[in-house]
N, C-alpha and C. Protein backbone atom coordinates (compact mmCIF):
# COMPACT_ATOMS: atom_id res chain seq x y z
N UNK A 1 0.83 -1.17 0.00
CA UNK A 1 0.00 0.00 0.00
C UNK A 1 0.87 1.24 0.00
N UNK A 2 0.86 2.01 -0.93
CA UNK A 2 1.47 2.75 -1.48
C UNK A 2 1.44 4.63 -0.34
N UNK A 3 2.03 4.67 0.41
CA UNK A 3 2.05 5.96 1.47
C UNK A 3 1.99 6.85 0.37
N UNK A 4 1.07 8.01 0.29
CA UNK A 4 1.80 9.57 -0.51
C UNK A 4 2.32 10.30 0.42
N UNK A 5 1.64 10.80 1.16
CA UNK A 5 1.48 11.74 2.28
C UNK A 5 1.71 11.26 3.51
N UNK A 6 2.18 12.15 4.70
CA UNK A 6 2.07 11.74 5.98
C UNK A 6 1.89 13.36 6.65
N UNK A 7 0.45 14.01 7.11
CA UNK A 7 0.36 15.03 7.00
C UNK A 7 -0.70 15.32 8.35
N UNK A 8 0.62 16.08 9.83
CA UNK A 8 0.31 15.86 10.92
C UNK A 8 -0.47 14.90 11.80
N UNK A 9 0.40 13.46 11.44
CA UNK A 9 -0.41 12.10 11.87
C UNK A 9 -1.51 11.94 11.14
N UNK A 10 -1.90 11.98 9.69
CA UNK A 10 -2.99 11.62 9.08
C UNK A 10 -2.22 10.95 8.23
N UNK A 11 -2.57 9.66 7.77
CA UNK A 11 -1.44 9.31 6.30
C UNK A 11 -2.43 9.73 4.73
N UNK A 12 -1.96 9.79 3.71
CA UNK A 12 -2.87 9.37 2.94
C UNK A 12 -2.25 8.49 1.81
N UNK A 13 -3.09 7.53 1.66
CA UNK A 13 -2.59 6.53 0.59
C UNK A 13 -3.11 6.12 -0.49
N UNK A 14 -2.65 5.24 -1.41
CA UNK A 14 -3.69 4.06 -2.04
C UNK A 14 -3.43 3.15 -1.30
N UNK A 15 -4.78 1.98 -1.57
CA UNK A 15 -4.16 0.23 -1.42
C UNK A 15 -3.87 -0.39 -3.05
N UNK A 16 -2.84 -1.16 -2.63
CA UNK A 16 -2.18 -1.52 -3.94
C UNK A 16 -3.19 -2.43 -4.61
N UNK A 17 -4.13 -2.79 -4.21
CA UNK A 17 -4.84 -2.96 -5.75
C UNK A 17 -6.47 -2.28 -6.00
N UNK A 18 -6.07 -1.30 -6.14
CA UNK A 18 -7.22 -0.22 -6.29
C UNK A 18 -7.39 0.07 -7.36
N UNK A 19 -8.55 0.76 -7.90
CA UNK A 19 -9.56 0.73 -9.19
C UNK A 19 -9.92 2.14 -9.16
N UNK A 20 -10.68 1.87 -10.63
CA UNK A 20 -10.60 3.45 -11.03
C UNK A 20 -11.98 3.62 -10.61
N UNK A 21 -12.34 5.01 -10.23
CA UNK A 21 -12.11 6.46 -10.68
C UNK A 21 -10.59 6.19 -9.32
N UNK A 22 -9.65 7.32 -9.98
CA UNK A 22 -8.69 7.82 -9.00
C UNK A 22 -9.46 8.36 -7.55
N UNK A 23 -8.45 7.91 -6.61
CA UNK A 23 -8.97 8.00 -5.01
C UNK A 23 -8.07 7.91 -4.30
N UNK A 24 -8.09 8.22 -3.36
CA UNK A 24 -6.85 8.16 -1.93
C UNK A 24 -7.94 7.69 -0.82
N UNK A 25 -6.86 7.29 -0.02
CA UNK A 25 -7.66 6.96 1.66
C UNK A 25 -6.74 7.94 2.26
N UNK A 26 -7.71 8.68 3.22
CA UNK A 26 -7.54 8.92 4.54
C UNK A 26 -6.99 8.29 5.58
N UNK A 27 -5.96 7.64 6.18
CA UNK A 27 -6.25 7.15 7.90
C UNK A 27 -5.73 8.03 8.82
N UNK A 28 -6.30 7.40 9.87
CA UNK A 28 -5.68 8.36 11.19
C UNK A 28 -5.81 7.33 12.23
N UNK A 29 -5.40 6.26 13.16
CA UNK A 29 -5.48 5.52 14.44
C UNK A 29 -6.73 5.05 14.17
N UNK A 30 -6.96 4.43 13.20
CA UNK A 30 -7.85 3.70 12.80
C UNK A 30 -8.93 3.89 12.34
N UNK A 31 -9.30 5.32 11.93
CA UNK A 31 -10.39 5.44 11.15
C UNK A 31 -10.14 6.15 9.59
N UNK A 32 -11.24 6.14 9.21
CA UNK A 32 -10.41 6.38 7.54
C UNK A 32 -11.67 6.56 6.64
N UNK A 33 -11.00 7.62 5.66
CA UNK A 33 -12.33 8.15 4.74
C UNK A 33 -11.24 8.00 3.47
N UNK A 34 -12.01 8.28 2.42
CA UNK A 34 -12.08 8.03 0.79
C UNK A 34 -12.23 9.70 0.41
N UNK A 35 -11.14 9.67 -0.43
CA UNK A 35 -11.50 10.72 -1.55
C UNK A 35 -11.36 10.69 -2.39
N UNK A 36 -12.35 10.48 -3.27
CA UNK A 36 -12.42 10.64 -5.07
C UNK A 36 -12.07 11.75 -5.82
N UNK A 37 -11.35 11.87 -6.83
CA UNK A 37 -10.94 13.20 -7.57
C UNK A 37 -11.76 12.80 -9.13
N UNK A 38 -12.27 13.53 -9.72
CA UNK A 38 -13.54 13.62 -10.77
C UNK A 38 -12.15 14.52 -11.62
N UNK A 39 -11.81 13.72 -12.34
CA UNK A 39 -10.83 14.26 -13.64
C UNK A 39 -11.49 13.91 -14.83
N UNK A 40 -11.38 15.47 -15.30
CA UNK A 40 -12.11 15.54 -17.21
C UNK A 40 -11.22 16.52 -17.96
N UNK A 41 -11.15 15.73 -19.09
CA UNK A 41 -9.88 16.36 -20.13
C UNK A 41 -8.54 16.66 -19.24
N UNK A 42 -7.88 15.50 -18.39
CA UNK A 42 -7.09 16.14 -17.89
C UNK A 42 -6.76 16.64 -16.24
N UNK A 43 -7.86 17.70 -15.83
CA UNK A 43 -8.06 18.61 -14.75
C UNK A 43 -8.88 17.85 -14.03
N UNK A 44 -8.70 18.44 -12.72
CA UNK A 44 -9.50 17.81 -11.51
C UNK A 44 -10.57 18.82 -11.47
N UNK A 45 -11.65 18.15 -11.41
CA UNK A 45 -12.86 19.02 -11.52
C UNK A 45 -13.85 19.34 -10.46
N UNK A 46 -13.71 18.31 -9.34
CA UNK A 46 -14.00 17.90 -7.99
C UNK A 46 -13.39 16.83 -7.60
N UNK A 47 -13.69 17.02 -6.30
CA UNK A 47 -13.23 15.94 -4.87
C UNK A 47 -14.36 15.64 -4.07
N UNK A 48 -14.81 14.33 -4.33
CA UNK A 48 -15.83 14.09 -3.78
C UNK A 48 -15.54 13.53 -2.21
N UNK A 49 -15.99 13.53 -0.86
CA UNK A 49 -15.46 12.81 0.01
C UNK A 49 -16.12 11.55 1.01
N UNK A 50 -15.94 10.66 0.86
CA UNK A 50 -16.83 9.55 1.58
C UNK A 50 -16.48 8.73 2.74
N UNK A 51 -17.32 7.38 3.45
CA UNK A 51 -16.61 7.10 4.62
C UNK A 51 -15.92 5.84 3.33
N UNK A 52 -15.27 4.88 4.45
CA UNK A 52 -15.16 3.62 4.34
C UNK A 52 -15.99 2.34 5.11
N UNK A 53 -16.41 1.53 4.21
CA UNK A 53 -17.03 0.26 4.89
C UNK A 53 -16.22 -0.58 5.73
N UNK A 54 -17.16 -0.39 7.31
CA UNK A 54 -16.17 -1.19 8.62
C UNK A 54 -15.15 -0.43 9.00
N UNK A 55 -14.90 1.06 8.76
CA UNK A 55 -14.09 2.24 9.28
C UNK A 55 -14.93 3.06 9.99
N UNK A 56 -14.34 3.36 11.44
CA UNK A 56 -15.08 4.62 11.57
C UNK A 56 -14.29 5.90 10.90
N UNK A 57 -15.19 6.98 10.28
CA UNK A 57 -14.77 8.09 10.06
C UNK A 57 -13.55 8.84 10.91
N UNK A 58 -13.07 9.40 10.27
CA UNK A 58 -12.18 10.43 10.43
C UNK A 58 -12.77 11.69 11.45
N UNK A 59 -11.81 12.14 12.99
CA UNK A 59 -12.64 13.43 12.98
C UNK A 59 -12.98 14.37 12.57
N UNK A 60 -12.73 15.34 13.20
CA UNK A 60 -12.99 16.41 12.57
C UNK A 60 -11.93 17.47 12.04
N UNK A 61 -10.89 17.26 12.99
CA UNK A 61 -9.12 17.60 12.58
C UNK A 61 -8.87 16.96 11.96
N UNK A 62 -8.74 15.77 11.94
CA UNK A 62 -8.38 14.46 10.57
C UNK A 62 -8.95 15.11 9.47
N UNK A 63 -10.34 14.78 9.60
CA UNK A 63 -10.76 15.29 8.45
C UNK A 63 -10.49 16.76 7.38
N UNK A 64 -10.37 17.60 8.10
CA UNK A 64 -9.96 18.78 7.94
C UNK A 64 -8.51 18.81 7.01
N UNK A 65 -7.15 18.07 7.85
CA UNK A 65 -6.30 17.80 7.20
C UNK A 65 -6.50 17.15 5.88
N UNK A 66 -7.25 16.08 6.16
CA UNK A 66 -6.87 15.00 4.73
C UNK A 66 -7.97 16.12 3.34
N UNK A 67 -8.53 17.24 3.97
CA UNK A 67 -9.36 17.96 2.48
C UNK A 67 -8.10 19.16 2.08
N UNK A 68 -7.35 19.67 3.42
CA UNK A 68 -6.29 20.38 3.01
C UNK A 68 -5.12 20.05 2.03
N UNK A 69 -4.89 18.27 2.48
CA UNK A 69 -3.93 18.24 1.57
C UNK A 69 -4.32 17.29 0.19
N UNK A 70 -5.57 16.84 0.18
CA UNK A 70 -6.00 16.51 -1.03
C UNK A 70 -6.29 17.77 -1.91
N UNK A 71 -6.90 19.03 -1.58
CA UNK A 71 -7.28 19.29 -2.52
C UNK A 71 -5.94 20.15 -2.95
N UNK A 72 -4.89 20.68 -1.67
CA UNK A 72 -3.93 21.69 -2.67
C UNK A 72 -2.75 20.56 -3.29
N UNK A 73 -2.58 19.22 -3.16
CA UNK A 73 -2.18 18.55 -4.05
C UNK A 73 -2.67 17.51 -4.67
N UNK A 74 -4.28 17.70 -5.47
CA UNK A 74 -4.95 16.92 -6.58
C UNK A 74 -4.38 16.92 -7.61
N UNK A 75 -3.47 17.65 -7.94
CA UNK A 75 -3.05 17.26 -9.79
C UNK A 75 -1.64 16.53 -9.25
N UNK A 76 -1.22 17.00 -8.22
CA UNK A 76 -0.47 15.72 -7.51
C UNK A 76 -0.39 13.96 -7.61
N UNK A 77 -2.03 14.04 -7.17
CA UNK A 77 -2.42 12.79 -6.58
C UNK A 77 -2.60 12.45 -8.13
N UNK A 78 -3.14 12.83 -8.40
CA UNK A 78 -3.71 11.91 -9.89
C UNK A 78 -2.22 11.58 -10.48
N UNK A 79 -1.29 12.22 -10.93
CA UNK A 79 0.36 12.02 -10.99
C UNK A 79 0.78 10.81 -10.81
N UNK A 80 0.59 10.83 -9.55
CA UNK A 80 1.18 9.47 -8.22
C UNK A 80 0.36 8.21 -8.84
N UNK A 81 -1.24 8.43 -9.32
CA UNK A 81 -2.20 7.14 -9.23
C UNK A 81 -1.59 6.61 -11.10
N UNK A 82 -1.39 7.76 -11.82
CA UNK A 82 -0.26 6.93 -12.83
C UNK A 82 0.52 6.73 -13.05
N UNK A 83 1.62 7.39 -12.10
CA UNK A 83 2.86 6.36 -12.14
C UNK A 83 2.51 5.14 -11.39
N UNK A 84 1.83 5.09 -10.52
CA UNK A 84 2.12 3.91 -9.75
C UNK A 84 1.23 2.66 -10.52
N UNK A 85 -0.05 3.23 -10.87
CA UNK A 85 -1.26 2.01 -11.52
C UNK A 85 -0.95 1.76 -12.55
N UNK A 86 -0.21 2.55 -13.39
CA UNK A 86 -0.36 2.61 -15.26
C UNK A 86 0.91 1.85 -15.53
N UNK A 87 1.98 3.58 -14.98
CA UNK A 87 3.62 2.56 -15.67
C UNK A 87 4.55 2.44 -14.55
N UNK A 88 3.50 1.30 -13.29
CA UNK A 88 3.85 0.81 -12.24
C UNK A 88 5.61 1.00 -11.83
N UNK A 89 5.23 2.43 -11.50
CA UNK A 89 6.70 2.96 -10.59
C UNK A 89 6.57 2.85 -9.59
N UNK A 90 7.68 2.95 -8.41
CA UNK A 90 7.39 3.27 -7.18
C UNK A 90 6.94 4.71 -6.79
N UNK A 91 6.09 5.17 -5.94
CA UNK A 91 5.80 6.12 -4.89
C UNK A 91 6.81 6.45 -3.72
N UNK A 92 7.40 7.79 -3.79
CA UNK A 92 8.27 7.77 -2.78
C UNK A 92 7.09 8.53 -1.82
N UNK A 93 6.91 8.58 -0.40
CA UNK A 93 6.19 9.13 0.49
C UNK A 93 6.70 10.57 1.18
N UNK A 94 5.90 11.64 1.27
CA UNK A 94 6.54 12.47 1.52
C UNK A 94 6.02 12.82 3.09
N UNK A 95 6.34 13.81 3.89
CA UNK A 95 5.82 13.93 4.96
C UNK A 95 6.00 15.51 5.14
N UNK A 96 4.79 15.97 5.15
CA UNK A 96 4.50 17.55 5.13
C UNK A 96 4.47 17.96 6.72
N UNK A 97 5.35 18.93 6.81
CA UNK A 97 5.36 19.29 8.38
C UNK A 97 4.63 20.60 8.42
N UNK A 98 4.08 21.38 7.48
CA UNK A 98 4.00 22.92 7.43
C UNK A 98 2.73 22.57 6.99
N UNK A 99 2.00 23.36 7.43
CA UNK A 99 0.40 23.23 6.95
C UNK A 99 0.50 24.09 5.58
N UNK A 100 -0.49 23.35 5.25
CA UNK A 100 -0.86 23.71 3.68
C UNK A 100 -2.35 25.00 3.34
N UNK A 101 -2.56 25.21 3.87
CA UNK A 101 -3.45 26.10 3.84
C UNK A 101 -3.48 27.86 4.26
């Protein structure tokens, strides 16, 4: 499972065998949400955000983080979901100490 992020104790990832539409997970100490990125021609057009089945949600700081750093690095994430899914490279993980917002 592929780390992107590690962004004030929230991680965000894929699991290595994940499907399209492009998405990341959320976790945080055991709970964990989904975010979908809605790409057309290219561009991210929205971020949709959901729970996970048999997760409890994310709080409300969790949560907060994982929309900060999905949405100011979505053309990011989509990047990461083809090198890694398409022309299966590795993901190096980064870990953001400075808030993004």
């Amino acid at each position: 499972m592929p780390k992107l992020y590690e962004y004030f104790g929230l991680i965000v990832m894929f699991y290595a065998n994940e499907h399209d539409p492009v998405h990341v997970h959320g976790k945080c100490q055991g709970r964990e949400m989904r975010a979908e990125l809605i790409v057309l021609n290219g561009v991210v057009t929205e971020i949709r955000y959901g729970g996970v089945a048999g997760r409890l949600p994310l709080n409300n700081n969790e949560m907060r983080y994982f929309e900060e750093v999905v949405s100011a690095r979505a053309d990011e994430i989509v990047a990461k979901w083809i090198d890694f899914f398409v022309m299966h490279k590795p993901i190096k993980p980064e870990n953001i100490t400075r808030r993004l917002k």
